[in-house]
Protein backbone atom coordinates (compact mmCIF):
# COMPACT_ATOMS: atom_id res chain seq x y z
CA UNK A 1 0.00 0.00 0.00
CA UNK A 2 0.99 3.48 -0.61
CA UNK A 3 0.69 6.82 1.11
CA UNK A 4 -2.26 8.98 0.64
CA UNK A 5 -1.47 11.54 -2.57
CA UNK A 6 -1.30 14.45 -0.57
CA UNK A 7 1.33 13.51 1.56
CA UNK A 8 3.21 11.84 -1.74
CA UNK A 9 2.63 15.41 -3.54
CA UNK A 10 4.53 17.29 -0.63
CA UNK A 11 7.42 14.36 -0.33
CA UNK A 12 7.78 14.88 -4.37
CA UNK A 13 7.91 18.58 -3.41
CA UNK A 14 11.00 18.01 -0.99
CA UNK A 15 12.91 15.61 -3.22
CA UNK A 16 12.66 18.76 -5.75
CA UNK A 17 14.41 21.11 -3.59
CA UNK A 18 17.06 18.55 -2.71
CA UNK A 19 17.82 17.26 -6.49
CA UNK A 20 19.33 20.74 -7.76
CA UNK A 21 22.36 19.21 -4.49
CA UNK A 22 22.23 16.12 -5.94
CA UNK A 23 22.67 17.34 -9.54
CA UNK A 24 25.69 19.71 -8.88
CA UNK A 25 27.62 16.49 -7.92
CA UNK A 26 26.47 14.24 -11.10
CA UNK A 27 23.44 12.32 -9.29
CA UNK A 28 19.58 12.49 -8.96
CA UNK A 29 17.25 10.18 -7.33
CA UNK A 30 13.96 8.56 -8.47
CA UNK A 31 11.22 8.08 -5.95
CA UNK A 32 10.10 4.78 -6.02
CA UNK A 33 7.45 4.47 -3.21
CA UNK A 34 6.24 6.18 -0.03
CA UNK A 35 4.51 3.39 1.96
CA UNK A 36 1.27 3.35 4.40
CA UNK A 37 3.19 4.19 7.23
CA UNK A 38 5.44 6.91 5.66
CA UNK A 39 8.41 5.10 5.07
CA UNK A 40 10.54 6.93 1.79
CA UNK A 41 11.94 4.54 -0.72
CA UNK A 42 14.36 6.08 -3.21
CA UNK A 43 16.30 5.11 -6.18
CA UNK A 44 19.67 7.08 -6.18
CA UNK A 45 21.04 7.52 -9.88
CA UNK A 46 24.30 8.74 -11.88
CA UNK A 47 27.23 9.73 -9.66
CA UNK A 48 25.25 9.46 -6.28
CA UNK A 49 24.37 5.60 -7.27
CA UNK A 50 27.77 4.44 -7.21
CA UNK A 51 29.21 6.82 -4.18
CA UNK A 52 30.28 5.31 -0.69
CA UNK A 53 28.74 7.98 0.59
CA UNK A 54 25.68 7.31 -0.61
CA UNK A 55 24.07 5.95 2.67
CA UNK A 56 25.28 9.57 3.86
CA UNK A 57 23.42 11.15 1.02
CA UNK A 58 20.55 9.51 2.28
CA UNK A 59 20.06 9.84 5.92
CA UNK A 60 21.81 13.29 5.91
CA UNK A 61 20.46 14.82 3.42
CA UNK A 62 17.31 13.41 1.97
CA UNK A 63 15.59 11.91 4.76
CA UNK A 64 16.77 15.09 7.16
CA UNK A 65 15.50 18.08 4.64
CA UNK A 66 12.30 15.67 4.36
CA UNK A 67 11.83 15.09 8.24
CA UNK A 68 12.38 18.92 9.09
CA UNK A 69 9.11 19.73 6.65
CA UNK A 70 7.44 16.02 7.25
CA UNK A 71 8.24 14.86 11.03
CA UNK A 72 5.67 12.32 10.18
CA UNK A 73 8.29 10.64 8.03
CA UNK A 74 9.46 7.42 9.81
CA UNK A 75 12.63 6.91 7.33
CA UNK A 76 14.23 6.99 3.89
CA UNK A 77 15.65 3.72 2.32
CA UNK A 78 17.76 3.76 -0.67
CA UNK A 79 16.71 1.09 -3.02
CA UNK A 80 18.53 -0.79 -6.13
């Protein structure tokens, strides 16, 4: 099951004002699902796919900018 579409609409809207960071460093992300109880799955792409830091990428940047606008946001999982 997914989320309701208002709460996917604003999660698309934070994922937009993190890709221009993930851009300027040859990546982007997909979002693959937002689940019934608000967990973020993401597909990380290009540069940002590949990078050890990835795992960084995600819980320090994605899933923080989304859980500052969306406490209700249990987590953000990378997948492949």
């Amino acid at each position: 099951m997914s989320a309701d579409k208002d709460f996917v609409i604003k999660v698309k809207e934070i994922l937009e004002e993190v890709r221009p960071m993930l851009l300027s460093h040859g990546g982007d992300l997909d979002l693959v699902e937002v689940t019934e109880d608000k967990i973020v799955r993401v597909r990380l792409k290009g540069a940002c796919g590949s990078c050890p830091m990835s795992t960084f990428t995600i819980k320090m940047g994605v899933e923080k900018a989304l859980k500052d606008k969306l406490p209700e946001v249990k987590a953000v999982e990378s997948v492949v």
